[in-house]
N, C-alpha and C. Protein backbone atom coordinates (compact mmCIF):
# COMPACT_ATOMS: atom_id res chain seq x y z
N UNK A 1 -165.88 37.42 -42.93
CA UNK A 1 -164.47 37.63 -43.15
C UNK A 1 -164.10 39.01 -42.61
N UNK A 2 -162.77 38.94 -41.96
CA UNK A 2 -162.49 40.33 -41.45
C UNK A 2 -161.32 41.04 -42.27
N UNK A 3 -161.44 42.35 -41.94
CA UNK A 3 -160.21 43.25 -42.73
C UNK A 3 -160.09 44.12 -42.14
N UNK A 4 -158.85 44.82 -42.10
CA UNK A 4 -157.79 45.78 -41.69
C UNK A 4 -157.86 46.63 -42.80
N UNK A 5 -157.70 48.01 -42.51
CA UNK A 5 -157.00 49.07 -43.14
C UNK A 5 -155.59 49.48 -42.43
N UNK A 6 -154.73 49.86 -43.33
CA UNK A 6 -153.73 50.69 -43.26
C UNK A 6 -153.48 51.99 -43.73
N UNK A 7 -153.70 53.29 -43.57
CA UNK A 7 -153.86 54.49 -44.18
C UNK A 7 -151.78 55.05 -43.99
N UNK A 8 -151.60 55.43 -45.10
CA UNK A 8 -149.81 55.37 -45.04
C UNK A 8 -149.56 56.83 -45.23
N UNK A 9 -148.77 57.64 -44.30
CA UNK A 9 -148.18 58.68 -44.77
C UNK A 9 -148.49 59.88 -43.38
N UNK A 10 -146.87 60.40 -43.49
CA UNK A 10 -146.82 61.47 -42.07
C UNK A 10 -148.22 62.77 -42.30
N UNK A 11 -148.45 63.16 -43.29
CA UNK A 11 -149.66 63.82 -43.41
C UNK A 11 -150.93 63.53 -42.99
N UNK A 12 -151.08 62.36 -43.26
CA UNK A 12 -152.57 61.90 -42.36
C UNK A 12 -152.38 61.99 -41.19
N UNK A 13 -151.67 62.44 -40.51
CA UNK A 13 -151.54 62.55 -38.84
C UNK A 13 -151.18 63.80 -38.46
N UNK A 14 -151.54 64.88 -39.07
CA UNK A 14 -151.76 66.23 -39.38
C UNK A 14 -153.52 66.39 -39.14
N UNK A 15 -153.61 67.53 -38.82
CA UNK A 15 -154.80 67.70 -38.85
C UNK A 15 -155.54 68.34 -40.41
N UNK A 16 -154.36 68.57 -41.45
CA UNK A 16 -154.93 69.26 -42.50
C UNK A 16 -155.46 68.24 -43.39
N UNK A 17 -155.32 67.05 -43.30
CA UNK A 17 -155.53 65.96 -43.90
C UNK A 17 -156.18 65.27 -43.42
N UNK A 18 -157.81 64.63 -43.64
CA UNK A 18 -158.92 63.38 -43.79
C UNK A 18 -158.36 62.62 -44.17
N UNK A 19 -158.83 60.95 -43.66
CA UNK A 19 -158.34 60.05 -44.09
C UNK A 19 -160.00 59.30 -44.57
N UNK A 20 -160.43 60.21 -46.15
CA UNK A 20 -161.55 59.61 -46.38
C UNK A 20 -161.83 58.29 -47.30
N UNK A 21 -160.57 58.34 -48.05
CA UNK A 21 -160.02 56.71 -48.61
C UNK A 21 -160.67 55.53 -47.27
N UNK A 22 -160.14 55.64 -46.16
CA UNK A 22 -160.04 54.65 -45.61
C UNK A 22 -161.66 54.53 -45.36
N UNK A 23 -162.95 55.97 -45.13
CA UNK A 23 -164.08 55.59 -45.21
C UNK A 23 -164.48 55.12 -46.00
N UNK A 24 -164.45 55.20 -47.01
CA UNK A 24 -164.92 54.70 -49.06
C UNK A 24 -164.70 53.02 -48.66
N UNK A 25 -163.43 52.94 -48.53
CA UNK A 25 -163.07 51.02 -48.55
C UNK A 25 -163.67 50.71 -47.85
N UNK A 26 -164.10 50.99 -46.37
CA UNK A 26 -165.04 50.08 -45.58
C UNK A 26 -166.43 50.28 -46.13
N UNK A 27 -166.94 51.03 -46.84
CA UNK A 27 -168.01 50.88 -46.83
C UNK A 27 -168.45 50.09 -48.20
N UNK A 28 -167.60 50.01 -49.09
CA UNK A 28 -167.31 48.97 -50.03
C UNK A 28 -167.41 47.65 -49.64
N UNK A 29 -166.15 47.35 -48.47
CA UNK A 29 -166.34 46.24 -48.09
C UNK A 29 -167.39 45.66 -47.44
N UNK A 30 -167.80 46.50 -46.84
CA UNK A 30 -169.27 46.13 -45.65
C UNK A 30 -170.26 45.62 -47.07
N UNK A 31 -170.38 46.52 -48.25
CA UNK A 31 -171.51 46.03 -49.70
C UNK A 31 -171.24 44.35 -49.48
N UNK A 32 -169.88 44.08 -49.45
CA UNK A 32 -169.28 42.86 -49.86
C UNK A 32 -169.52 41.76 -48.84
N UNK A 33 -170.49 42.23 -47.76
CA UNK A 33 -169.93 41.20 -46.45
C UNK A 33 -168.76 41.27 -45.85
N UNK A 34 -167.67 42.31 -45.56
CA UNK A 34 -166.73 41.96 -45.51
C UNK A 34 -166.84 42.98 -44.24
N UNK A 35 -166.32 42.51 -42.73
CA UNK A 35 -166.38 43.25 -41.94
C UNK A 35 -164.86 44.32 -41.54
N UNK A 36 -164.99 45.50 -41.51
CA UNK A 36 -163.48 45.94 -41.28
C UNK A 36 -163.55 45.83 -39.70
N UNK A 37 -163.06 45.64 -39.28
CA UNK A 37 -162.38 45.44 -37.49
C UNK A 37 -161.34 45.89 -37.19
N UNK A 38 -160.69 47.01 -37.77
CA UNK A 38 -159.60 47.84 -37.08
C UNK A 38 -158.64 48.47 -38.61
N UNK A 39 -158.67 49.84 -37.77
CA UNK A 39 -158.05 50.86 -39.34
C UNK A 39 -156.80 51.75 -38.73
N UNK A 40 -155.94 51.76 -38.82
CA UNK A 40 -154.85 52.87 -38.85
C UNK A 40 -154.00 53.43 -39.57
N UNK A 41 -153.46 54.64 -38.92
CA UNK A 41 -152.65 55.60 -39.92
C UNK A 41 -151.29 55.47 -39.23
N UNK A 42 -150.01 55.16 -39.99
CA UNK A 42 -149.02 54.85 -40.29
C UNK A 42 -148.24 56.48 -40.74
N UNK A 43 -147.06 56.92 -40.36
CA UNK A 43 -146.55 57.97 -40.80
C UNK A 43 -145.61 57.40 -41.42
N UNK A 44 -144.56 58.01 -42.36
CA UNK A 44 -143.57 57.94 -43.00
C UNK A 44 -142.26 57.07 -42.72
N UNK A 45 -142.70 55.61 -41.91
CA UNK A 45 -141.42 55.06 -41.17
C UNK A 45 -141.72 53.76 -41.32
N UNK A 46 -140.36 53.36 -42.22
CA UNK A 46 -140.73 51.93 -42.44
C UNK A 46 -140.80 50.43 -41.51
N UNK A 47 -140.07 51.39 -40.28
CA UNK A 47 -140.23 50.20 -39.32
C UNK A 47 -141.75 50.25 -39.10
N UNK A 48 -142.10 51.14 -38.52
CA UNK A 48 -143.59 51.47 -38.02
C UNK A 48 -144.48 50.69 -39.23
N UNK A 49 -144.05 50.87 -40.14
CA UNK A 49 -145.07 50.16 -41.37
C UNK A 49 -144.90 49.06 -41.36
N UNK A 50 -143.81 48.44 -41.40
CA UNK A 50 -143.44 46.83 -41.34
C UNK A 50 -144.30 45.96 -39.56
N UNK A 51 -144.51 46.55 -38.95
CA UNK A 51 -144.41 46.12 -37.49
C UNK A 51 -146.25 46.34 -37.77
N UNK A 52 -147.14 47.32 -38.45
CA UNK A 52 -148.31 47.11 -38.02
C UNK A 52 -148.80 46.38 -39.37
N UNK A 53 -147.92 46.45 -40.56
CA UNK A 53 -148.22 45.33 -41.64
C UNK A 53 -149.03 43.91 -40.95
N UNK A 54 -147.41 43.49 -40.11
CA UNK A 54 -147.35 42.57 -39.62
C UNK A 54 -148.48 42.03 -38.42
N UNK A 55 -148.49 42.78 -37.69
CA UNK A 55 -149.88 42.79 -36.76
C UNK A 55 -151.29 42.49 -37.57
N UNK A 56 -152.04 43.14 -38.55
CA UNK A 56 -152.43 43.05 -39.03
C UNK A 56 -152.92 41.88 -39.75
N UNK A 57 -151.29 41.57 -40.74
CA UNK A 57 -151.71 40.04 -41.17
C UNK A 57 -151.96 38.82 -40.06
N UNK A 58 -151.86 38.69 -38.85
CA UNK A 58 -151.63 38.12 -37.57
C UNK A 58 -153.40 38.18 -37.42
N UNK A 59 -153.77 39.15 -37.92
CA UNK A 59 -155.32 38.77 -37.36
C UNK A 59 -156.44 39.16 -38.71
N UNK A 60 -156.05 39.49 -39.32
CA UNK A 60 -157.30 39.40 -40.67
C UNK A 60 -157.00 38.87 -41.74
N UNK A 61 -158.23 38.49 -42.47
CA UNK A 61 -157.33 37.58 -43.98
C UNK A 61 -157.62 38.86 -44.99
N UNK A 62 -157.76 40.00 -44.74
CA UNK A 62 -157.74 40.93 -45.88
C UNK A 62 -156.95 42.51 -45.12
N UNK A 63 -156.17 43.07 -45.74
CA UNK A 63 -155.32 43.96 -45.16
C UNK A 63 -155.49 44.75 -46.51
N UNK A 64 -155.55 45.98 -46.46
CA UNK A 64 -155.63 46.88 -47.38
C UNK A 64 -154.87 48.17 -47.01
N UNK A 65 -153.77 48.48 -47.96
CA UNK A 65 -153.00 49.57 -47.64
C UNK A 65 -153.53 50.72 -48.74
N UNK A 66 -153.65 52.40 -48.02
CA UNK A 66 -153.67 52.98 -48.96
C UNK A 66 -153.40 54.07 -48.49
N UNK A 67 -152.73 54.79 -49.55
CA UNK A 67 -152.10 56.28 -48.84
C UNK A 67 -150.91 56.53 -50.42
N UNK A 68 -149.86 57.39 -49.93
CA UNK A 68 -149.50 57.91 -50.89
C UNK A 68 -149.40 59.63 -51.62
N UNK A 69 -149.65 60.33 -51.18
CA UNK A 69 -149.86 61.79 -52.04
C UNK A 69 -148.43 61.90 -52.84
N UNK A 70 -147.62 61.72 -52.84
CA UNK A 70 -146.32 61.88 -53.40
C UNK A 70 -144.99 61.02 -52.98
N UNK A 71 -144.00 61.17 -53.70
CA UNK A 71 -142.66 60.50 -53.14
C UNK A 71 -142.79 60.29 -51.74
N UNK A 72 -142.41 59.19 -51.73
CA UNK A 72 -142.21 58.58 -50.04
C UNK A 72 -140.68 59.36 -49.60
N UNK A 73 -140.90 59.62 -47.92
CA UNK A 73 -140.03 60.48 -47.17
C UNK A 73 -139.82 58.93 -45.77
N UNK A 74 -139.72 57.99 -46.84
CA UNK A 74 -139.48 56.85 -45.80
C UNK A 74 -137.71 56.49 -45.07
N UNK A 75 -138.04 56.94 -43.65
CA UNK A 75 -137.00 56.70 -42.81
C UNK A 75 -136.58 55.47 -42.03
């Protein structure tokens, strides 16, 4: 079975910010059998989020979003 990450938020695309959430889940999933096959980071824009949501569900049966540090600055 395959899965996607989604890592959410204009900070992860900063250099002051790791996106080590998104290492932890794959390697969870890999315990599980579960292969991840493609991970990205998403900034603060809900089109941009809606459009790689969507991609995403189009090719894996497991999609995992995670991100968040505070109030969304969604445009």
């Amino acid at each position: 079975m395959d899965a996607e990450i989604i890592a959410i938020g204009s900070e992860m695309l900063t250099p002051a910010r790791v996106d080590t959430n998104s290492l932890y889940l794959t390697a969870e999933l890999n315990k599980l059998g579960v292969e991840v096959v493609a991970k990205c980071v998403v900034g603060d824009d809900c089109g941009r989020l809606a459009d790689a949501v969507r991609l995403a569900m189009s090719r894996s049966a497991i999609l995992i979003l995670s991100g968040g540090l505070g109030p969304p600055k969604m445009t």
